[in-house]
C-alpha atoms as a PDB file:
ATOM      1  CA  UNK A   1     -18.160 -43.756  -4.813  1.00  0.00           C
ATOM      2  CA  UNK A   2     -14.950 -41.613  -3.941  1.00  0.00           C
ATOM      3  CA  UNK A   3     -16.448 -39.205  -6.600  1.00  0.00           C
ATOM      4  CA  UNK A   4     -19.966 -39.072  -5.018  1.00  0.00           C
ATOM      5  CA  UNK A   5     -18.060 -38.434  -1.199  1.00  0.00           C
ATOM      6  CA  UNK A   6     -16.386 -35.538  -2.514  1.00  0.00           C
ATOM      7  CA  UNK A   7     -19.126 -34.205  -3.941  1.00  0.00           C
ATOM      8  CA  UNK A   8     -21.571 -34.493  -1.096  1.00  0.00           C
ATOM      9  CA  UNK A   9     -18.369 -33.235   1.835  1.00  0.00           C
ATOM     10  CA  UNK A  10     -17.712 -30.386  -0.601  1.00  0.00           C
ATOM     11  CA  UNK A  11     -21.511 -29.560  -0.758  1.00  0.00           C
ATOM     12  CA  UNK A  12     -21.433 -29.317   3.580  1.00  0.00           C
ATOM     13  CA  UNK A  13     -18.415 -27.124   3.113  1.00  0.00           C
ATOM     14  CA  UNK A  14     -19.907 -24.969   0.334  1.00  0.00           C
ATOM     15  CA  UNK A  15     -23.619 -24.003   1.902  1.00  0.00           C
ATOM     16  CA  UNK A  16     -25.364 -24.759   4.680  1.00  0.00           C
ATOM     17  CA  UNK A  17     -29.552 -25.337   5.347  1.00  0.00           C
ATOM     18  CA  UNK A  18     -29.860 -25.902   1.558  1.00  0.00           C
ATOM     19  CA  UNK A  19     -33.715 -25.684  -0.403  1.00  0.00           C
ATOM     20  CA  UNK A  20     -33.982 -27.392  -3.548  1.00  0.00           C
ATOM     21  CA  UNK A  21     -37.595 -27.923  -5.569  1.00  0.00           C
ATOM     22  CA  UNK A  22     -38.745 -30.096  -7.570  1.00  0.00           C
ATOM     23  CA  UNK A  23     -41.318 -29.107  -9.988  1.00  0.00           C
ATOM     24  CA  UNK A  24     -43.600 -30.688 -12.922  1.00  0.00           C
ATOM     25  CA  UNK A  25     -46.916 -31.951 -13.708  1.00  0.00           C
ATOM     26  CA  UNK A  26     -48.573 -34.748 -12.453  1.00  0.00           C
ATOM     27  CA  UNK A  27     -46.579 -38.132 -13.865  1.00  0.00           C
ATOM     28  CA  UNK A  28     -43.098 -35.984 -14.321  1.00  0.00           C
ATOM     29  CA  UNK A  29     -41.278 -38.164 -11.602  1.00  0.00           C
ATOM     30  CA  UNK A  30     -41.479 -35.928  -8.868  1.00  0.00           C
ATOM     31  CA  UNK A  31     -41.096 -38.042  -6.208  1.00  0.00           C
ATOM     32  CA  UNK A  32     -38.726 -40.354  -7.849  1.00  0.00           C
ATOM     33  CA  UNK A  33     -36.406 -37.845  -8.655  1.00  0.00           C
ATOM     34  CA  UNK A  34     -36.453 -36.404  -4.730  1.00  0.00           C
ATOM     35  CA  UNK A  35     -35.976 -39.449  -3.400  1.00  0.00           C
ATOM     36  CA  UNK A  36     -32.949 -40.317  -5.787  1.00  0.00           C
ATOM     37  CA  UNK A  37     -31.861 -37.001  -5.267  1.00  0.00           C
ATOM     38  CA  UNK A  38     -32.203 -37.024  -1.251  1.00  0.00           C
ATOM     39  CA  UNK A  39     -30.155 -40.190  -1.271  1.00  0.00           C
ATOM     40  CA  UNK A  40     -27.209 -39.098  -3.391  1.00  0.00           C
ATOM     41  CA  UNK A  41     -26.163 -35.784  -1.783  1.00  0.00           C
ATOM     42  CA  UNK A  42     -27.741 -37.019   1.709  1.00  0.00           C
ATOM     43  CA  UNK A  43     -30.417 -34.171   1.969  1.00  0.00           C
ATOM     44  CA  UNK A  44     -33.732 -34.606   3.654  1.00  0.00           C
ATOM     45  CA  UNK A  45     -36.262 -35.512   0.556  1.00  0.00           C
ATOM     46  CA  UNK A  46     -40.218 -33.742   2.021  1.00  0.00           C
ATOM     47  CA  UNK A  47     -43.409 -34.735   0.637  1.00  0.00           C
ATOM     48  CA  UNK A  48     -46.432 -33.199   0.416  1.00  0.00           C
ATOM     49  CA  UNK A  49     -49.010 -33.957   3.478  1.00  0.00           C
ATOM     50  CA  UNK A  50     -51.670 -32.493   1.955  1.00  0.00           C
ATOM     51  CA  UNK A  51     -53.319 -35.749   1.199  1.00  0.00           C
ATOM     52  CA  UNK A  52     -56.471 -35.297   3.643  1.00  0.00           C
ATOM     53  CA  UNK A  53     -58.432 -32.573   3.084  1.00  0.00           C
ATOM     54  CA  UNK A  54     -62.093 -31.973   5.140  1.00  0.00           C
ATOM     55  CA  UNK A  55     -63.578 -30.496   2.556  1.00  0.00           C
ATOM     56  CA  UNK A  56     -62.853 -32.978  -0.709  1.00  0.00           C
ATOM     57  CA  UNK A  57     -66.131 -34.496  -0.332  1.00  0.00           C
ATOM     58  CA  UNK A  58     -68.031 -31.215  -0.631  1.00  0.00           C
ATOM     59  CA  UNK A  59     -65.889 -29.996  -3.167  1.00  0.00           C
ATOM     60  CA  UNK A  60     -66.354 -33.144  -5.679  1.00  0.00           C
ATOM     61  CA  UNK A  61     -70.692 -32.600  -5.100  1.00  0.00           C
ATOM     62  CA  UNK A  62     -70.062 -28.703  -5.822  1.00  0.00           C
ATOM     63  CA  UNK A  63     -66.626 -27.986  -7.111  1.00  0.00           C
ATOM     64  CA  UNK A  64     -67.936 -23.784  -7.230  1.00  0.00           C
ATOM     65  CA  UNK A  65     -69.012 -24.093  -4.078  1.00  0.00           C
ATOM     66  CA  UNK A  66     -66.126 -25.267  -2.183  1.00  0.00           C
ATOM     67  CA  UNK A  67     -63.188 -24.540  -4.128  1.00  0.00           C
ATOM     68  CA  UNK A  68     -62.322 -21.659  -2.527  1.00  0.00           C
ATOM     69  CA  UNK A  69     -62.194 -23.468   0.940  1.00  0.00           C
ATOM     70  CA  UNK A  70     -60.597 -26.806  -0.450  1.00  0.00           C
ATOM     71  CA  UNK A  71     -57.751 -24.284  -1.967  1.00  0.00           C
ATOM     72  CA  UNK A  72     -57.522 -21.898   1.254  1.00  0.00           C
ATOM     73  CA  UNK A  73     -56.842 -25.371   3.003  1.00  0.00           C
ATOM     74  CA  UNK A  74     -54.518 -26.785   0.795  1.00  0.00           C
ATOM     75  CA  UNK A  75     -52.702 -23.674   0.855  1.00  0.00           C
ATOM     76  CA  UNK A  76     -52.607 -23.348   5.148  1.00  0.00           C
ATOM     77  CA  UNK A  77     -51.608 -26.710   4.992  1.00  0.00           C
ATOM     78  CA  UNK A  78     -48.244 -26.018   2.472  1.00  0.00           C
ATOM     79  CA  UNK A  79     -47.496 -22.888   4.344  1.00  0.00           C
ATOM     80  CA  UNK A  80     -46.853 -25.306   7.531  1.00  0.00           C
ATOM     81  CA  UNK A  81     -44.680 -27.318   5.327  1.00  0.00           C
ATOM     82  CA  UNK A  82     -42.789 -24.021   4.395  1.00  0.00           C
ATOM     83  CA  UNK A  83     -42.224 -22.958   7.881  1.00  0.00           C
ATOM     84  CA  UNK A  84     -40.877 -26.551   9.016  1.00  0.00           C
ATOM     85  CA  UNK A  85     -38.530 -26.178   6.186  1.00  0.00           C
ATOM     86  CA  UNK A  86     -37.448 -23.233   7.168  1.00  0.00           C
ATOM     87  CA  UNK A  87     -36.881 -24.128  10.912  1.00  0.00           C
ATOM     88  CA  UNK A  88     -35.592 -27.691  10.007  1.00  0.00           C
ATOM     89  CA  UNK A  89     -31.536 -26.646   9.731  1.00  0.00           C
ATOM     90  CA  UNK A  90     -30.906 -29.800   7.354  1.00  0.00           C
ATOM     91  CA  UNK A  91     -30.439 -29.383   3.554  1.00  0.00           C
ATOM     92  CA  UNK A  92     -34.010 -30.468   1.883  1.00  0.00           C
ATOM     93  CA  UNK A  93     -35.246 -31.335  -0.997  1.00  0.00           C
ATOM     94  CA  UNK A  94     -38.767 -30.575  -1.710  1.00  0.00           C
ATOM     95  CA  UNK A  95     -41.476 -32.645  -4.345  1.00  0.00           C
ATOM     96  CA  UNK A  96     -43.748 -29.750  -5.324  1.00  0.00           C
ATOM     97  CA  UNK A  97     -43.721 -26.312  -3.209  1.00  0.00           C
ATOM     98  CA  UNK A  98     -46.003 -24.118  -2.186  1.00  0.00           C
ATOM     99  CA  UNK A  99     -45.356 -22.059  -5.175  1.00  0.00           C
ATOM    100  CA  UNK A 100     -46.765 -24.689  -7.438  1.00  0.00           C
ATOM    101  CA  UNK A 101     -49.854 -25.043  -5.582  1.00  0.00           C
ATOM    102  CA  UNK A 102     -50.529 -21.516  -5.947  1.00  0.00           C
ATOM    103  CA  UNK A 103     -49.502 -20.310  -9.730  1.00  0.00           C
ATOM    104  CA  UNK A 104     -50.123 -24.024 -10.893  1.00  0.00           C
ATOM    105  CA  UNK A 105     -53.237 -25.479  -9.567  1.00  0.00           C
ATOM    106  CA  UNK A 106     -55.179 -22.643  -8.059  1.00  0.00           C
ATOM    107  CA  UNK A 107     -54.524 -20.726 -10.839  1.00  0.00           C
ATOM    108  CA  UNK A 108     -55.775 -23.330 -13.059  1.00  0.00           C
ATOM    109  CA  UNK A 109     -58.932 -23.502 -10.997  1.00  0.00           C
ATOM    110  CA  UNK A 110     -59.556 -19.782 -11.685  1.00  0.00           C
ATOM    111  CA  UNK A 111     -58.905 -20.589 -15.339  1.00  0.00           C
ATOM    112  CA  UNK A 112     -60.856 -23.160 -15.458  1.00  0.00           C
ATOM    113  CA  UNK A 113     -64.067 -21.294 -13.871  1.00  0.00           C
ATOM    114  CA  UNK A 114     -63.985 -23.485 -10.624  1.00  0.00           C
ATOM    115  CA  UNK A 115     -63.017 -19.857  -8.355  1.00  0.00           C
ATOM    116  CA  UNK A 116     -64.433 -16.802  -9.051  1.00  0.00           C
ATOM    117  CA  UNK A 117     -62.514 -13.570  -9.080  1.00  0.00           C
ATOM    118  CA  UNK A 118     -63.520 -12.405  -5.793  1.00  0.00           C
ATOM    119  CA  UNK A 119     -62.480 -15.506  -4.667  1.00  0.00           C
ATOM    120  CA  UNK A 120     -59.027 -15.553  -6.623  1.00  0.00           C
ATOM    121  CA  UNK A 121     -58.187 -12.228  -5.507  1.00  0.00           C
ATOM    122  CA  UNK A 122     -58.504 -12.938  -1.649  1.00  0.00           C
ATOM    123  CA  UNK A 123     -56.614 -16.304  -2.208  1.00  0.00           C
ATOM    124  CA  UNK A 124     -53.975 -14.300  -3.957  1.00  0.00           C
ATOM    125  CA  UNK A 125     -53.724 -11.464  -1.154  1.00  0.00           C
ATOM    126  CA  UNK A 126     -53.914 -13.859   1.332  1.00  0.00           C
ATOM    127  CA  UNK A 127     -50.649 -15.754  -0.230  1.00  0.00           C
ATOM    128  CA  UNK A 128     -48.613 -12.364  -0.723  1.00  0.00           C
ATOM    129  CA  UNK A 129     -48.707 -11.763   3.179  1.00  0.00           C
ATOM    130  CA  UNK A 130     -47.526 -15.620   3.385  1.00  0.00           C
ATOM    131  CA  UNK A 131     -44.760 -15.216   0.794  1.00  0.00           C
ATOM    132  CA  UNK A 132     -43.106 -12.324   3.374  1.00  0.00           C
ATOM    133  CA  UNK A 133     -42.038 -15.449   5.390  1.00  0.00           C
ATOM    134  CA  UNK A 134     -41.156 -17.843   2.845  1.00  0.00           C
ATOM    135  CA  UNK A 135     -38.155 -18.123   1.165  1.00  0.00           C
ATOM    136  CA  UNK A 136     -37.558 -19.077  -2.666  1.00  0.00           C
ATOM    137  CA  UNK A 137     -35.427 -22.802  -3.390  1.00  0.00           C
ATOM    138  CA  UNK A 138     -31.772 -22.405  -4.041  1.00  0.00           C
ATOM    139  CA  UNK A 139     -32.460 -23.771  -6.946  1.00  0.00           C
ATOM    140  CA  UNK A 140     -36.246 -24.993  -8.468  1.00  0.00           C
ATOM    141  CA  UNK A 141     -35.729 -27.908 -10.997  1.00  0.00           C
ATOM    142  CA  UNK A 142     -38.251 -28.624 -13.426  1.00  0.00           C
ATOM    143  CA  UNK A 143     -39.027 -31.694 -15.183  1.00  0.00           C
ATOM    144  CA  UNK A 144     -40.305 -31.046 -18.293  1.00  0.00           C
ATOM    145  CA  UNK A 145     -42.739 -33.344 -19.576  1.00  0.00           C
ATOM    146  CA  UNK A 146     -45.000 -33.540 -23.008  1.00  0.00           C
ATOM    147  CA  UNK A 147     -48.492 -34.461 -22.389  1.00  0.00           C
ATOM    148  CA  UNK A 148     -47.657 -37.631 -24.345  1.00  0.00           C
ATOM    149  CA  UNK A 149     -45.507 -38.317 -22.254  1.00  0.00           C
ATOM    150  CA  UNK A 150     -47.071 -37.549 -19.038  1.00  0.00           C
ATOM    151  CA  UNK A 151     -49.660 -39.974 -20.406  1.00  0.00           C
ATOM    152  CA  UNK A 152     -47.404 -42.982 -20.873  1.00  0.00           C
ATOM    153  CA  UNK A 153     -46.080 -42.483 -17.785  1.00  0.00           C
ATOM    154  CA  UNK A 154     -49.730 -42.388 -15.916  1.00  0.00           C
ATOM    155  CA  UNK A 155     -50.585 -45.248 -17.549  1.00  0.00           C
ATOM    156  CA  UNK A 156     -47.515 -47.170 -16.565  1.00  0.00           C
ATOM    157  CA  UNK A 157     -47.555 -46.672 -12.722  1.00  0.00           C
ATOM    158  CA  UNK A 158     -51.412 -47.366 -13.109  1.00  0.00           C
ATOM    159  CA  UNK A 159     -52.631 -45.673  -9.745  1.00  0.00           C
ATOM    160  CA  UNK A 160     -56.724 -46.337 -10.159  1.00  0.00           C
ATOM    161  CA  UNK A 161     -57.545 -42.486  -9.326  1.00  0.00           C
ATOM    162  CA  UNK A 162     -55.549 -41.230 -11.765  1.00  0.00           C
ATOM    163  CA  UNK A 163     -56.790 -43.525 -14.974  1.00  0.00           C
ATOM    164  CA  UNK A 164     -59.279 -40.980 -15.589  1.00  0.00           C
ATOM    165  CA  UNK A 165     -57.973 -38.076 -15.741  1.00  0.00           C
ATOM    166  CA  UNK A 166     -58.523 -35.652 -18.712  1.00  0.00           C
ATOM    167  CA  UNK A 167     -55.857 -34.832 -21.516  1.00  0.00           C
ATOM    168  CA  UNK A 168     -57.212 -31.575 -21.494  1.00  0.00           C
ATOM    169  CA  UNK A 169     -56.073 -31.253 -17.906  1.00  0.00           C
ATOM    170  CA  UNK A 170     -53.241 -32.552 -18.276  1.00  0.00           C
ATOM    171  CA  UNK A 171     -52.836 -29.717 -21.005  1.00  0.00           C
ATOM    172  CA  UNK A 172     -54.241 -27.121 -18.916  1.00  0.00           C
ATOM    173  CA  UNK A 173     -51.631 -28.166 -15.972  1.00  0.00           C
ATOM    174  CA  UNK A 174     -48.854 -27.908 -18.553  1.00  0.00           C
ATOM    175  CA  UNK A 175     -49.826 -24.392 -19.880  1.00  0.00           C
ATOM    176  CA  UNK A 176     -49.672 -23.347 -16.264  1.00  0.00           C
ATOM    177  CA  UNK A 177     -46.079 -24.290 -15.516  1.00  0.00           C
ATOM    178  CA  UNK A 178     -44.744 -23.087 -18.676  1.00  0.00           C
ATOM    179  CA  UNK A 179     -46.526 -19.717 -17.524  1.00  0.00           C
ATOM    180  CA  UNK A 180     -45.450 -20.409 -14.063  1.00  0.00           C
ATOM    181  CA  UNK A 181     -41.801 -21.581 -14.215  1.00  0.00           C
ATOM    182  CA  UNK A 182     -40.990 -18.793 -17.183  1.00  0.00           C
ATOM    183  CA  UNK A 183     -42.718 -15.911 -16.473  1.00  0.00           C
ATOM    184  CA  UNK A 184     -43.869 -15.854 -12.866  1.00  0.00           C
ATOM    185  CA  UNK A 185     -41.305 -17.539 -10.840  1.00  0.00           C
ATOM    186  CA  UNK A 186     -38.847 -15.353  -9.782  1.00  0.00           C
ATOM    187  CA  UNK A 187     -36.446 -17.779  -8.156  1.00  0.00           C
ATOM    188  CA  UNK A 188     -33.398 -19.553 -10.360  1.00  0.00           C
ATOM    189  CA  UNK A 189     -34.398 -22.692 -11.993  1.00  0.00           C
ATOM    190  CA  UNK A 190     -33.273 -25.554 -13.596  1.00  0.00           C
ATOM    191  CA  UNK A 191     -35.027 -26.939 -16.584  1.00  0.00           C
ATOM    192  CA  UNK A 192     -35.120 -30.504 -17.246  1.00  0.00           C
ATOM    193  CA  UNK A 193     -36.271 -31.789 -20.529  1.00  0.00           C
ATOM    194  CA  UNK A 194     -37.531 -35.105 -19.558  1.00  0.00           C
ATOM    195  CA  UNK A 195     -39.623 -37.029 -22.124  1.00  0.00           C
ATOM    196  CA  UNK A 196     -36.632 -39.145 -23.375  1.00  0.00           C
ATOM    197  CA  UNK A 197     -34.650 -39.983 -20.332  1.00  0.00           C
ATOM    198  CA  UNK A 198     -35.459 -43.156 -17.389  1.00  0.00           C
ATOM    199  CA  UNK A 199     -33.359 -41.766 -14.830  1.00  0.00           C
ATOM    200  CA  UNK A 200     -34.960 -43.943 -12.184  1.00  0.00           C
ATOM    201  CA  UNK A 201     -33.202 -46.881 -14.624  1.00  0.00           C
ATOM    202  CA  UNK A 202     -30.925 -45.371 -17.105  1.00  0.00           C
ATOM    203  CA  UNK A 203     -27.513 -44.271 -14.596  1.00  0.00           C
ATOM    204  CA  UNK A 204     -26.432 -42.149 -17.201  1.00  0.00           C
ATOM    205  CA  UNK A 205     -29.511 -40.121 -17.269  1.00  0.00           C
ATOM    206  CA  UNK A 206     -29.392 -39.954 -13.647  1.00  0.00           C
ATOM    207  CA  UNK A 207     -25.683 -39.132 -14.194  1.00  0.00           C
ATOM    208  CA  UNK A 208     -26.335 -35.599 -16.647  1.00  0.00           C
ATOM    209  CA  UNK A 209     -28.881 -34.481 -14.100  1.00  0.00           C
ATOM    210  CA  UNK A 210     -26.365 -34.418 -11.361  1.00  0.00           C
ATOM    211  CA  UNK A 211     -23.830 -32.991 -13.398  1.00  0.00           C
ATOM    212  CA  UNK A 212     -26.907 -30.336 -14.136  1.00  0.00           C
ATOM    213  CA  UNK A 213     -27.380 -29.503 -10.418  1.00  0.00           C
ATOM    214  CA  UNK A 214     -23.434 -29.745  -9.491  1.00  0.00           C
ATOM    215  CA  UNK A 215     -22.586 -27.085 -12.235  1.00  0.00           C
ATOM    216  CA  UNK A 216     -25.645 -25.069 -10.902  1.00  0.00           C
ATOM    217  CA  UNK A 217     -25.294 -24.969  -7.546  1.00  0.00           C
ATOM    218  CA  UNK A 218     -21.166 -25.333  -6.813  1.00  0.00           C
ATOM    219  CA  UNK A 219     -20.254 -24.793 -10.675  1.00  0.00           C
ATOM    220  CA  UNK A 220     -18.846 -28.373 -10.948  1.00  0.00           C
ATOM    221  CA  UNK A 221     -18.630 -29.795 -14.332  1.00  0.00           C
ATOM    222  CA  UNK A 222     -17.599 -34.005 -14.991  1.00  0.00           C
END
């Protein structure tokens, strides 16, 4: 406890209006990890409110059609969530940025055939006049996940919508983080190779991630 005070007072003392990322496919542990990681240090976890979108239902009857608009959404959407972080003055961490969305799923869309060029090209203009506002995480961390393992863990939380979905997405998705988070991203990250730890129930998993982030961001080592 004494440790975990001293850590969090010297983390006011070192920086101020912190941004930390987490990133990873679908099933990675996201969420879990921000909220874990939100409660330890006492930073503000945010979540992505891009759950409604007015064009889903046209973009499930004609995914060519619409994708351009269901992504252009999506995107206006994450650049709010970008600006309130920003504006916010609290230390935040973040499950999934903007910069996902973009280099991740859009660009899997284009990949995929679901956006044409033209259409890729003024989505991709469109976000390099956003990115002149935005401002890259202190620090991005990446969970790592095998497909495998992604599986298992989709499986195990069973949400219904998600049953379905295709290995070869899943596959897809991974190839486009491994391009994103190595090649693209230009920001400092923090990789986490994930399939064998529980860190939502294992402490000492939990445990080597902090010491991960301390020795990152305040060069701390336990």
């Amino acid at each position: 406890m004494l440790l975990n005070l001293h850590r969090q007072n010297m983390f006011c003392n070192f920086a101020a209006d912190m941004y930390i990322a987490i990133a990873g496919n679908i099933g990675a542990g996201k969420t879990t990890l921000t909220k874990m990681l939100a409660k330890y240090y006492g930073w503000e976890p945010r979540f992505e409110s891009v759950g409604f979108n007015p064009y889903l239902a046209d973009y499930y009857a004609d995914i060519p059609r619409w994708s351009f608009c269901l992504e252009t959404y999506f995107l206006k959407e994450r650049f709010k969530d970008m600006l309130a972080v920003l504006q916010s003055g609290k230390d935040i961490v973040q499950d999934r940025s903007i910069f996902e969305g973009v280099y991740v799923f859009v660009t899997n869309n284009y990949l995929r055939g679901d956006l044409s060029e033209r259409d890729y090209e003024t989505y991709m203009e469109l976000f390099s006049l956003m990115k002149r506002m935005m401002r890259l995480p202190d620090l991005m961390i990446y969970l790592r996940k095998s497909v495998p393992s992604l599986i298992r863990q989709i499986q195990k939380r069973g949400r219904e919508y998600e049953q379905g979905m295709q290995i070869d997405y899943l596959k897809d998705l991974n190839d486009r983080y491994e391009e994103f988070i190595f090649n693209k991203y230009e920001g400092k990250v923090l990789v986490i190779e994930s399939d064998e730890l529980d860190f939502e129930n294992r402490p000492e998993d939990f445990r080597m991630i902090i010491n991960r982030i301390d020795a990152e961001l305040f060069g701390l080592f336990s």
